[in-house]
C-alpha atoms as a PDB file:
ATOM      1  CA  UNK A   1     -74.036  -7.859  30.921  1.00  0.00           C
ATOM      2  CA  UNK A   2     -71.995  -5.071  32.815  1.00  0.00           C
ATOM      3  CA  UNK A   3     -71.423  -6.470  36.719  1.00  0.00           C
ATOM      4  CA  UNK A   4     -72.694  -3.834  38.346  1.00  0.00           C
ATOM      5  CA  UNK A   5     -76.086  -4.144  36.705  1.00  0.00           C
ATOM      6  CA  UNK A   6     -76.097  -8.152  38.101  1.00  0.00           C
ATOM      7  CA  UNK A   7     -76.111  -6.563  41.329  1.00  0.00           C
ATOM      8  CA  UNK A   8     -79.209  -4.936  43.806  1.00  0.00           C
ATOM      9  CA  UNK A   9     -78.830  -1.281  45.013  1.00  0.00           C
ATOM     10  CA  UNK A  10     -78.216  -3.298  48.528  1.00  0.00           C
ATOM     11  CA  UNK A  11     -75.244  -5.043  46.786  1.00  0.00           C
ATOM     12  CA  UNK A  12     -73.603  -1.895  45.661  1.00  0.00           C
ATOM     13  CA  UNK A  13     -74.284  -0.040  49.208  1.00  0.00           C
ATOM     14  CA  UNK A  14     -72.857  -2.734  50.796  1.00  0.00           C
ATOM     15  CA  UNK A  15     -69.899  -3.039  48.328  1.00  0.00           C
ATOM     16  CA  UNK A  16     -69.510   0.668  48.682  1.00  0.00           C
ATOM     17  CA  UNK A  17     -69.211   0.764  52.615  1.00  0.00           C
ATOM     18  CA  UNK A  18     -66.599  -2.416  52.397  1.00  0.00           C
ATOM     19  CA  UNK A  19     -64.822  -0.782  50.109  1.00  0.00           C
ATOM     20  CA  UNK A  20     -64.793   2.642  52.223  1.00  0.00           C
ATOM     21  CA  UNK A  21     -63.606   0.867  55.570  1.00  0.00           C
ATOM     22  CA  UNK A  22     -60.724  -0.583  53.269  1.00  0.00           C
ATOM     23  CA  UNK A  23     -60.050   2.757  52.173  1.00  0.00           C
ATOM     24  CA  UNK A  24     -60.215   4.007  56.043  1.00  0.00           C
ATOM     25  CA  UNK A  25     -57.424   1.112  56.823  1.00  0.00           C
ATOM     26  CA  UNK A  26     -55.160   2.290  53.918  1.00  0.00           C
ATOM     27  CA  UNK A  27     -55.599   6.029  55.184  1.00  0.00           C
ATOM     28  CA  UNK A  28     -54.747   5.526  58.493  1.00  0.00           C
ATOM     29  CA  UNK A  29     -51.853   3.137  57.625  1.00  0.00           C
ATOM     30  CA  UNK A  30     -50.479   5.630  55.493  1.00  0.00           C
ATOM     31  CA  UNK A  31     -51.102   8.225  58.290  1.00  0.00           C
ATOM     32  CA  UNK A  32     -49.203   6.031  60.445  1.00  0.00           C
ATOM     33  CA  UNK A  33     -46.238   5.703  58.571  1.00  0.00           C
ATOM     34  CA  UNK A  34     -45.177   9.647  58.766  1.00  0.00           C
ATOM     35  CA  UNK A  35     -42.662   9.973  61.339  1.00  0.00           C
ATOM     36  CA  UNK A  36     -43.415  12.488  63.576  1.00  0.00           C
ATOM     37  CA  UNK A  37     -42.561  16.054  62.798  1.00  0.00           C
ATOM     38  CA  UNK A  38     -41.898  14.878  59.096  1.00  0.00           C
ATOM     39  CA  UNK A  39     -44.055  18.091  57.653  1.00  0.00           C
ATOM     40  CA  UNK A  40     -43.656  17.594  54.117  1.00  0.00           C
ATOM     41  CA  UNK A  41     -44.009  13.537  54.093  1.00  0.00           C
ATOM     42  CA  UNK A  42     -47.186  14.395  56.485  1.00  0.00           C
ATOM     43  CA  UNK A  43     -48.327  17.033  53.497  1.00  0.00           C
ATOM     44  CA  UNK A  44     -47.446  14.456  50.991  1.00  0.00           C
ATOM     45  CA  UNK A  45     -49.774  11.853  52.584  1.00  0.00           C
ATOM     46  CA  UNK A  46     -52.699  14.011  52.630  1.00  0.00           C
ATOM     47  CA  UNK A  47     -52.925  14.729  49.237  1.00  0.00           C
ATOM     48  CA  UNK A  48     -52.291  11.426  48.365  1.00  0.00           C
ATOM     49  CA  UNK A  49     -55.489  10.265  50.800  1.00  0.00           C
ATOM     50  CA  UNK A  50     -57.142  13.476  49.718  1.00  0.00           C
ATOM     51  CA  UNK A  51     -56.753  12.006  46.215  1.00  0.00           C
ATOM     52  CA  UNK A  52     -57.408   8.304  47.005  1.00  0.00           C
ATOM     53  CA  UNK A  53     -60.711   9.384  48.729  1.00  0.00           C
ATOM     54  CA  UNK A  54     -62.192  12.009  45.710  1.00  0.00           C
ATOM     55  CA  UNK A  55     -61.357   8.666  43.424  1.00  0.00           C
ATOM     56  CA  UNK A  56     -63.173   6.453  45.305  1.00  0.00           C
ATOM     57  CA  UNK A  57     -66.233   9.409  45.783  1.00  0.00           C
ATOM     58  CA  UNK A  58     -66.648   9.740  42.002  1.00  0.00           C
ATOM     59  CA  UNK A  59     -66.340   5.678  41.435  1.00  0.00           C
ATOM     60  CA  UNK A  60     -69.379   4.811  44.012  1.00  0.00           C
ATOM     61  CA  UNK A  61     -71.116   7.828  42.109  1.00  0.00           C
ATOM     62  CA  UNK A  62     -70.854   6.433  38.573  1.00  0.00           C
ATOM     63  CA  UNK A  63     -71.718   3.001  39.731  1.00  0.00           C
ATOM     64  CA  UNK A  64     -74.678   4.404  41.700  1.00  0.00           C
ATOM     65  CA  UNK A  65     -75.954   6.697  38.294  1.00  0.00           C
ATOM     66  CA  UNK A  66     -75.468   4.041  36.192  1.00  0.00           C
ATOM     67  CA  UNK A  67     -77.359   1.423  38.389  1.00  0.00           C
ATOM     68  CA  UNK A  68     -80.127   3.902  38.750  1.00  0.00           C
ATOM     69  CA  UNK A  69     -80.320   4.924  35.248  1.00  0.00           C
ATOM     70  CA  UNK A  70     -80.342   0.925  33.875  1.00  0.00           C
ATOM     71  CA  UNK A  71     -83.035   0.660  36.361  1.00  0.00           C
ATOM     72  CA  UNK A  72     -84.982   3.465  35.708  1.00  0.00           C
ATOM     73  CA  UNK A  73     -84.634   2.488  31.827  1.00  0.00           C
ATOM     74  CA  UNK A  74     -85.817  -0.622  31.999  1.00  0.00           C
ATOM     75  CA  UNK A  75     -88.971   0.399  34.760  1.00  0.00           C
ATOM     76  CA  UNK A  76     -89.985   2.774  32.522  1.00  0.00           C
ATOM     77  CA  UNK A  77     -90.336   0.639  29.619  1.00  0.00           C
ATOM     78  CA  UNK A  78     -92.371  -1.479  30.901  1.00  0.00           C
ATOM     79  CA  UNK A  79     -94.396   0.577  33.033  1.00  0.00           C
ATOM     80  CA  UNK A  80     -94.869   2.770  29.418  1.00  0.00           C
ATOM     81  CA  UNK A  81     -95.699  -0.813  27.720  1.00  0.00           C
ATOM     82  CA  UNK A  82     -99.182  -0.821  30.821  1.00  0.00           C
ATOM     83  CA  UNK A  83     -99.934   3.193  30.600  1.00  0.00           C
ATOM     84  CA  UNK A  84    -102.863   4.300  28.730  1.00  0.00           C
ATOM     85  CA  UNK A  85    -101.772   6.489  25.609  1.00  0.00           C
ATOM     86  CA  UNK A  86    -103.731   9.160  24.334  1.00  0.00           C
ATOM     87  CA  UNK A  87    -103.340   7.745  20.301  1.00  0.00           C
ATOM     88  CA  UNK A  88    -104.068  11.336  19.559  1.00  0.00           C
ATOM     89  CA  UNK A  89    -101.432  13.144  21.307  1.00  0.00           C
ATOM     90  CA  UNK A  90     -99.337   9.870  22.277  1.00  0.00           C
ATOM     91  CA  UNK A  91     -98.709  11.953  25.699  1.00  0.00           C
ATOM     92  CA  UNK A  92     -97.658   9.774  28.977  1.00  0.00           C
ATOM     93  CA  UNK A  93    -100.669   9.989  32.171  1.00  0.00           C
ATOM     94  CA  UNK A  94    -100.045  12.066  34.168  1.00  0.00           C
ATOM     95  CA  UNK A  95     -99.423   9.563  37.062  1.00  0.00           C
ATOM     96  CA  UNK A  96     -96.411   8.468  34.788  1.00  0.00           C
ATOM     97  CA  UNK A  97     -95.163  11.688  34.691  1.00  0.00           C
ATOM     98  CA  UNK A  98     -95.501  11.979  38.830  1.00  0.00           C
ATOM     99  CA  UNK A  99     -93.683   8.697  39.155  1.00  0.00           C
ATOM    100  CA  UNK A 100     -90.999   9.981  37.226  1.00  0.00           C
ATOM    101  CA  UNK A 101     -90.787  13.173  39.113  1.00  0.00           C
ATOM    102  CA  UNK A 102     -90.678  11.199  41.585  1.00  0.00           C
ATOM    103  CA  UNK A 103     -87.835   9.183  40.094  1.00  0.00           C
ATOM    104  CA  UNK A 104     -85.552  12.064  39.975  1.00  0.00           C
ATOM    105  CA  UNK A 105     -86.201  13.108  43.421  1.00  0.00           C
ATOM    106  CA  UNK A 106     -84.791   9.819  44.829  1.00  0.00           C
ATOM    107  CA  UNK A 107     -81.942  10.147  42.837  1.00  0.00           C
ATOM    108  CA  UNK A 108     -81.113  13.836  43.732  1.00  0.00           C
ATOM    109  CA  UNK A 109     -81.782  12.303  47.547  1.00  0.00           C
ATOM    110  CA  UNK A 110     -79.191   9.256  46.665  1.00  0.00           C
ATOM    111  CA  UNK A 111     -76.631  11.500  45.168  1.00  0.00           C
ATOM    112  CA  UNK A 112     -77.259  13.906  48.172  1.00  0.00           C
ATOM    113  CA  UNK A 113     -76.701  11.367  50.580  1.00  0.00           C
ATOM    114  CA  UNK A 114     -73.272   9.531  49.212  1.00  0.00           C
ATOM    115  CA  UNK A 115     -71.978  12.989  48.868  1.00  0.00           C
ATOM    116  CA  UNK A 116     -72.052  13.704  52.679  1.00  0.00           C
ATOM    117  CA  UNK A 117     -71.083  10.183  53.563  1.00  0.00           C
ATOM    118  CA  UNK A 118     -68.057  11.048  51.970  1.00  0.00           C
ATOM    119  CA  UNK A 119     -67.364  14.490  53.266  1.00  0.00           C
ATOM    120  CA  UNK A 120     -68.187  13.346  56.875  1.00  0.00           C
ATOM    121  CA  UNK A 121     -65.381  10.830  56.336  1.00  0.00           C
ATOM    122  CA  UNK A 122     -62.924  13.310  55.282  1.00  0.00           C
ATOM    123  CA  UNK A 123     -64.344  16.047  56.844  1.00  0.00           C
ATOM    124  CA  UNK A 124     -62.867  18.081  59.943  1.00  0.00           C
ATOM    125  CA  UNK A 125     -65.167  15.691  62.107  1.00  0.00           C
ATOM    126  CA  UNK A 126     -64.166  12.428  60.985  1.00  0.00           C
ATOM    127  CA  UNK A 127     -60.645  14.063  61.572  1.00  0.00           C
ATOM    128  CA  UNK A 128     -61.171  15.479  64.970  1.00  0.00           C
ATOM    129  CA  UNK A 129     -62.679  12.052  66.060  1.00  0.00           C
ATOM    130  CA  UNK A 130     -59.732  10.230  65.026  1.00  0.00           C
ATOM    131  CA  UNK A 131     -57.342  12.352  66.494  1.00  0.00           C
ATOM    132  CA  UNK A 132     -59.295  11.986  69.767  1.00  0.00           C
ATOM    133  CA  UNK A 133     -59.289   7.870  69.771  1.00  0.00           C
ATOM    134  CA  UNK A 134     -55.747   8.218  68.861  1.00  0.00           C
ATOM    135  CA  UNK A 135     -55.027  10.160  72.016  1.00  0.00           C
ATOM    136  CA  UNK A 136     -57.166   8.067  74.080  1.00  0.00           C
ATOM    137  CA  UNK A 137     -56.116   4.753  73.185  1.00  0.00           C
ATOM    138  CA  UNK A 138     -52.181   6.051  74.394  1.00  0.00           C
ATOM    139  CA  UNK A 139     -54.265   6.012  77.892  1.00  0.00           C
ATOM    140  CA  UNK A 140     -56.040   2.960  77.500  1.00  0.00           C
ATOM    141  CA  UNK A 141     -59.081   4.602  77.006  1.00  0.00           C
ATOM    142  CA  UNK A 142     -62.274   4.376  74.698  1.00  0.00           C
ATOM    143  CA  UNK A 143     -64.934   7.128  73.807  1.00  0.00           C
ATOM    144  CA  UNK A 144     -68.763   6.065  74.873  1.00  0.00           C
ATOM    145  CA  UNK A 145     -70.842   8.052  72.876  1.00  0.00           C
ATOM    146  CA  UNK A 146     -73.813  10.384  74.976  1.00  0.00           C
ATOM    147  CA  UNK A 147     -76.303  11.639  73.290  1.00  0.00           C
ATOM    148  CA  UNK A 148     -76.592  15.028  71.684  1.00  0.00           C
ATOM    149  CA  UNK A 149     -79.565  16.181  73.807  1.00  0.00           C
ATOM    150  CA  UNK A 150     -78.233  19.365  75.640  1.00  0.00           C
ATOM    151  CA  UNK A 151     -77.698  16.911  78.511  1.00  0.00           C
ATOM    152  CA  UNK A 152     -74.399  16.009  77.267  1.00  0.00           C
ATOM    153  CA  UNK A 153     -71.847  17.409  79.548  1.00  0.00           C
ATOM    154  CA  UNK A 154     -74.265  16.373  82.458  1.00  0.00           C
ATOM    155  CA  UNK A 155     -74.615  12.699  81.412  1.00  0.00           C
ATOM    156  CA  UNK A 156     -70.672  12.333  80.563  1.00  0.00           C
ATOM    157  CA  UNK A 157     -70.651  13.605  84.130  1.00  0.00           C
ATOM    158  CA  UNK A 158     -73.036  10.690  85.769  1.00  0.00           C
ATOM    159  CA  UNK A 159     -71.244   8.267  83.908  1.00  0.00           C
ATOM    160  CA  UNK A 160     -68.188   9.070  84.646  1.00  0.00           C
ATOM    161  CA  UNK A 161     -68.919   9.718  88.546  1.00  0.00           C
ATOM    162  CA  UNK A 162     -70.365   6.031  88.676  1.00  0.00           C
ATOM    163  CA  UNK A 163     -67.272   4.844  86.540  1.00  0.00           C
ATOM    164  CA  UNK A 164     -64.658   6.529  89.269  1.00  0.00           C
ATOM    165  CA  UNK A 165     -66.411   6.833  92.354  1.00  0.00           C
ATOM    166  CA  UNK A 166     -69.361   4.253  92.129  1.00  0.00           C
ATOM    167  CA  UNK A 167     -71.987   6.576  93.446  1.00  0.00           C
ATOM    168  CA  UNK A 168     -74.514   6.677  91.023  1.00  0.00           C
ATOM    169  CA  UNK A 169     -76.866  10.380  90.410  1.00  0.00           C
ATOM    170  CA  UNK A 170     -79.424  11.114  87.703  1.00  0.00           C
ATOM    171  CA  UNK A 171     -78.845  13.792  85.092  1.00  0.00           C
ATOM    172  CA  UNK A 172     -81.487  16.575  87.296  1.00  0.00           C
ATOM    173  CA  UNK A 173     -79.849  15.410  90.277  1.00  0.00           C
ATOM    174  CA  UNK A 174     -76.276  16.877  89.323  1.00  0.00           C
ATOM    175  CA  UNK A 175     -78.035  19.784  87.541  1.00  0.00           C
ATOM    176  CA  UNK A 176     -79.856  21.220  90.252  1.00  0.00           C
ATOM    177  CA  UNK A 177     -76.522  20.702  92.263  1.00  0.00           C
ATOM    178  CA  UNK A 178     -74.885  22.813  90.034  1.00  0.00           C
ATOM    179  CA  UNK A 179     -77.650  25.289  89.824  1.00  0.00           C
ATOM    180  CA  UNK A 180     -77.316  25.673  93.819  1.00  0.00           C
ATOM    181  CA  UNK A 181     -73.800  26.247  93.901  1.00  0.00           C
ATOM    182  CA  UNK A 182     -73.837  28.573  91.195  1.00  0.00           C
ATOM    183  CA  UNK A 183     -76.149  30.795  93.438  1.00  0.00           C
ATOM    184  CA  UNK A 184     -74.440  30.045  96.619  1.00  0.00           C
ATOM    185  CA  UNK A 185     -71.369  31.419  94.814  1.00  0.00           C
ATOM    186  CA  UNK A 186     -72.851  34.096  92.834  1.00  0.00           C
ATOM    187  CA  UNK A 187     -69.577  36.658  93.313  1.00  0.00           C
ATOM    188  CA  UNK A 188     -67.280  33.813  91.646  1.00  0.00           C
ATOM    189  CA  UNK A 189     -69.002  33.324  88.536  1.00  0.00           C
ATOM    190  CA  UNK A 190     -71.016  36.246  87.438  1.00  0.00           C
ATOM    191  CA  UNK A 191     -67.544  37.725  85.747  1.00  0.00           C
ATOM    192  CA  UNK A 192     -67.583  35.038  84.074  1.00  0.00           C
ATOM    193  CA  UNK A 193     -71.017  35.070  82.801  1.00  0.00           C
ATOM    194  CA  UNK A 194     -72.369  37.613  79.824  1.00  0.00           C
ATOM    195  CA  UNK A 195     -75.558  38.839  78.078  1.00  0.00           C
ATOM    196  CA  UNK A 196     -75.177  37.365  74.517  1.00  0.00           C
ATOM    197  CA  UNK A 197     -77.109  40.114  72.852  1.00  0.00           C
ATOM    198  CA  UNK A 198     -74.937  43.078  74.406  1.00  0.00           C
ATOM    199  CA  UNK A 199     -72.474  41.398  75.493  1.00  0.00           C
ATOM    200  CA  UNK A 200     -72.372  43.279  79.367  1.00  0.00           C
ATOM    201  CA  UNK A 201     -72.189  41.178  82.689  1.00  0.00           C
ATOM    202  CA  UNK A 202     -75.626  39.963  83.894  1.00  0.00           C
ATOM    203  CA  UNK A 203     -77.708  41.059  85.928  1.00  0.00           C
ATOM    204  CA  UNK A 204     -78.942  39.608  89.317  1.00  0.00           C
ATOM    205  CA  UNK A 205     -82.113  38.995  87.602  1.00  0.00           C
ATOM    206  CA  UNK A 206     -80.328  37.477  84.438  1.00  0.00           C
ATOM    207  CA  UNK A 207     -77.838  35.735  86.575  1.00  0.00           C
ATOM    208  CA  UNK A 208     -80.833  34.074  88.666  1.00  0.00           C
ATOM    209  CA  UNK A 209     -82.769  33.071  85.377  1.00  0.00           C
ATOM    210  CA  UNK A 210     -79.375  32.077  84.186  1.00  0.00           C
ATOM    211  CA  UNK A 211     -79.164  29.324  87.132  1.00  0.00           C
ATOM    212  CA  UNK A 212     -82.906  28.172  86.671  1.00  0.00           C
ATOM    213  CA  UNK A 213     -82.494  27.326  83.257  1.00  0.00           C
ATOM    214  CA  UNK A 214     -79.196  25.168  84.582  1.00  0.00           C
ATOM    215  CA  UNK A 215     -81.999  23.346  86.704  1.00  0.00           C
ATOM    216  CA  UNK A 216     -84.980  22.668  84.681  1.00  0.00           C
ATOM    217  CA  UNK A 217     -84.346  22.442  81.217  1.00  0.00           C
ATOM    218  CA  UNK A 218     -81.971  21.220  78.993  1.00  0.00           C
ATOM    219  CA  UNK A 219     -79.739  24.006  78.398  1.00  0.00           C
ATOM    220  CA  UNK A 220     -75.890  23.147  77.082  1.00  0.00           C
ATOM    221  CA  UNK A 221     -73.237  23.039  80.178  1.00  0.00           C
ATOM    222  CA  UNK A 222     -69.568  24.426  79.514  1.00  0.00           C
ATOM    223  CA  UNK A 223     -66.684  25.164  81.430  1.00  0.00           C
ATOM    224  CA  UNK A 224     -68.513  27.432  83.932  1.00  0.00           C
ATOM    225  CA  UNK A 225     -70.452  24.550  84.742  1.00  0.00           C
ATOM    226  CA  UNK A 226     -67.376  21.938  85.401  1.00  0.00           C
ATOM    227  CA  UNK A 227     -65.672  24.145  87.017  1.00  0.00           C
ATOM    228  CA  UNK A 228     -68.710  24.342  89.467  1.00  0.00           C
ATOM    229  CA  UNK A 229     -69.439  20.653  89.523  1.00  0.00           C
ATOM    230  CA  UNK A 230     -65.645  19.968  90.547  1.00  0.00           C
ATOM    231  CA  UNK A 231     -66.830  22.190  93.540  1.00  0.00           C
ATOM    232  CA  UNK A 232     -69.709  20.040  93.957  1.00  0.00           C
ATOM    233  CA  UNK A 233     -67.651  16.875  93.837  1.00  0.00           C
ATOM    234  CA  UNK A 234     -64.500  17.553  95.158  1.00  0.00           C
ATOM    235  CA  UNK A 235     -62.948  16.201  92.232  1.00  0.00           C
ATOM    236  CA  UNK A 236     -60.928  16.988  89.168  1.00  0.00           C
ATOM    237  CA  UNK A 237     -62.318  16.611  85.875  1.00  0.00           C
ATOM    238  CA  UNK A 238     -60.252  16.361  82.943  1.00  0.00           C
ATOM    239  CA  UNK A 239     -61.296  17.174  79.334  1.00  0.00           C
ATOM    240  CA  UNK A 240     -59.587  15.611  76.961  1.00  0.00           C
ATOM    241  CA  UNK A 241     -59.831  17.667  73.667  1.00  0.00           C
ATOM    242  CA  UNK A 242     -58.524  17.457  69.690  1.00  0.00           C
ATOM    243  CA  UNK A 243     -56.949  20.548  69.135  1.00  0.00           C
ATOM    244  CA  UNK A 244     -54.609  22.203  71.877  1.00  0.00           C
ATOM    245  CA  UNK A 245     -53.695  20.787  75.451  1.00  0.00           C
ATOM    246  CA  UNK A 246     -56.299  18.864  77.369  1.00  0.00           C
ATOM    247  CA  UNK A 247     -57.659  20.480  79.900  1.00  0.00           C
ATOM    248  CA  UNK A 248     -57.918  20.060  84.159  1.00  0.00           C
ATOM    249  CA  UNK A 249     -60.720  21.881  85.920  1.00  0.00           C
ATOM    250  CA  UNK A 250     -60.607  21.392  89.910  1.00  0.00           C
ATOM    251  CA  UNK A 251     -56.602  20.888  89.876  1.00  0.00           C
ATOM    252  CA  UNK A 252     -56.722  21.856  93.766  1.00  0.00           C
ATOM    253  CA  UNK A 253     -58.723  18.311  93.687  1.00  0.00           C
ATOM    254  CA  UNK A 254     -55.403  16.302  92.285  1.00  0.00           C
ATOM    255  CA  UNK A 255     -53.921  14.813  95.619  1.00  0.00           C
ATOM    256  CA  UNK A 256     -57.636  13.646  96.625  1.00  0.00           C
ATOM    257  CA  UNK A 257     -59.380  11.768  93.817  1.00  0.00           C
ATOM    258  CA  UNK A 258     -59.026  10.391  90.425  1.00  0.00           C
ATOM    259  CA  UNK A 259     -59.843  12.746  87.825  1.00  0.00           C
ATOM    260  CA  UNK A 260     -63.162  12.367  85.708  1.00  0.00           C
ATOM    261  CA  UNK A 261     -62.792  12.500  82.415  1.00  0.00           C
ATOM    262  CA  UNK A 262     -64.834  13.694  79.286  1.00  0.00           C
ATOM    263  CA  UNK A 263     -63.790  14.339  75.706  1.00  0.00           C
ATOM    264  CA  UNK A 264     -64.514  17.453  74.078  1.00  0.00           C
ATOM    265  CA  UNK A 265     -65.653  17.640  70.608  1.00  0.00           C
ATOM    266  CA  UNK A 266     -65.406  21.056  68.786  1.00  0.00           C
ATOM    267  CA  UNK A 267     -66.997  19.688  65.454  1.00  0.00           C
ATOM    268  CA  UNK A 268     -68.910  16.894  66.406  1.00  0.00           C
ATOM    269  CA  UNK A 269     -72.405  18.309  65.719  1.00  0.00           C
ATOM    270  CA  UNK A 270     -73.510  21.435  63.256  1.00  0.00           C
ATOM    271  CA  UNK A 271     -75.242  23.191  66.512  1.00  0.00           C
ATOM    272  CA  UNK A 272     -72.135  23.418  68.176  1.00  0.00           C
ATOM    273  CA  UNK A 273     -69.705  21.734  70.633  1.00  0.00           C
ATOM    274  CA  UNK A 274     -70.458  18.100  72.300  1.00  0.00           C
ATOM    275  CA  UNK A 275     -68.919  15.939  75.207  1.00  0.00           C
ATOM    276  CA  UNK A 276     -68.378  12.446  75.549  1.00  0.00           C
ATOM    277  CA  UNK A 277     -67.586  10.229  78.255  1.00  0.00           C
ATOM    278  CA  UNK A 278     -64.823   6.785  77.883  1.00  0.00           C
ATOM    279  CA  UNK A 279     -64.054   3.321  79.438  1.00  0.00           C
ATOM    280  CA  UNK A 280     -61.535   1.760  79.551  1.00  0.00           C
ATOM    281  CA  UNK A 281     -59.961  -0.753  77.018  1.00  0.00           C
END
């Protein structure tokens, strides 16, 4: 009997993600092993990982079809073996035939899913994430991940604020902070600040309902809103990024405090960008 069909679909899964985290260590090894600014040994080691991980894609798809196919064989036998037959017609119920829709819905859903496990781990993300621990780990630093709930830049914020300075503020604290600045310093940011259907500088009005919604809901913060929280603060935060130089808003705040600082990821979600917040290691 073929191996693969001695083992459960939790066997091969599990199999499959050991065999993907080897694959991960042999990547970055490789990746490793480039001297740096060796461009064509560098293009030469991503087509051979390009090539090592579309191998190991279409291996943990074959073993997954032909586990579920064996399976789906042998099910159907026997649940053909309990079904009443029409002796006339010899046509399989109708609840057989559901199941079996059914059958090739989970599989579509399987193949769906291993697909994008794979593309996530060589997609731009994975990459953009691994250039970013890379970078951080030079400074002895970590990512701690916050979660993707339009709070983001705020909560990288509180943590990092309790991590640097020990004083310790909720998420609405720090936004209506920056919401009050914002207004107190209306002639400094409205430049800054457009109408995204037309593009023109806001109006009092729009700048106003601009500065609520930085308040009370959970609207994304970007560099308009670091910029003001350094104000707030009296601090420099850096943000540490993938692609280009990292970034220091509040460098008038150098010579007083220890920066915070919050990682930037361009491609870390499909609805746009995403900050984190480290430790250190």
């Amino acid at each position: 009997m073929d191996s693969i069909n001695m083992e459960t679909k939790d066997d091969i899964l599990q199999r499959h993600r050991n065999e993907k985290k080897d694959m991960q260590c042999k990547i970055q090894s490789m990746k490793k092993s480039v001297a740096k600014g060796d461009r064509k040994r560098k293009k030469e080691v991503a087509e051979q990982t390009a090539d090592i991980e579309s191998k190991l894609k279409q291996k943990h798809q074959e073993e997954l079809d032909k586990f579920t196919e064996h399976n789906d064989e042998t099910s159907v036998i026997k649940k053909m073996e309990e079904v009443t037959i029409d002796e006339s017609t010899q046509k399989i119920s109708r609840a057989e035939k559901r199941r079996a829709k059914k059958i090739t819905q989970l599989k579509e859903r399987q193949a769906f899913i291993e697909e994008h496990e794979i593309q996530n781990f060589s997609g731009i993300r994975h990459l953009e994430t691994q250039t970013l621990i890379e970078k951080l780990k030079i400074l002895g630093l970590a990512i701690i991940d916050i979660p993707s709930d339009g709070n983001c830049l705020y909560s990288a914020v509180v943590h990092q604020l309790k991590e640097v300075t020990g004083k310790v503020y909720t998420v609405q604290e720090i936004r209506h902070m920056t919401s009050d600045f914002l207004k107190c310093n209306k002639e400094d940011f409205i430049p800054y600040l457009s109408n995204p259907d037309t593009g023109d500088m806001l109006s009092d009005e729009q700048f106003d309902d601009y500065c609520n919604q930085v308040a009370n809901s959970v609207q994304w913060g970007g560099e308009i809103e670091l910029r003001a929280l350094s104000h707030v603060f009296k601090t420099p935060i850096k943000v540490i990024q993938a692609e280009g130089a990292d970034v220091i808003i509040g460098e008038e705040y150098n010579t007083c405090t220890k920066p915070l600082i919050i990682v930037f990821h361009r491609h870390m979600y499909g609805l746009g960008a995403h900050y984190n917040a480290v430790y250190l290691i």
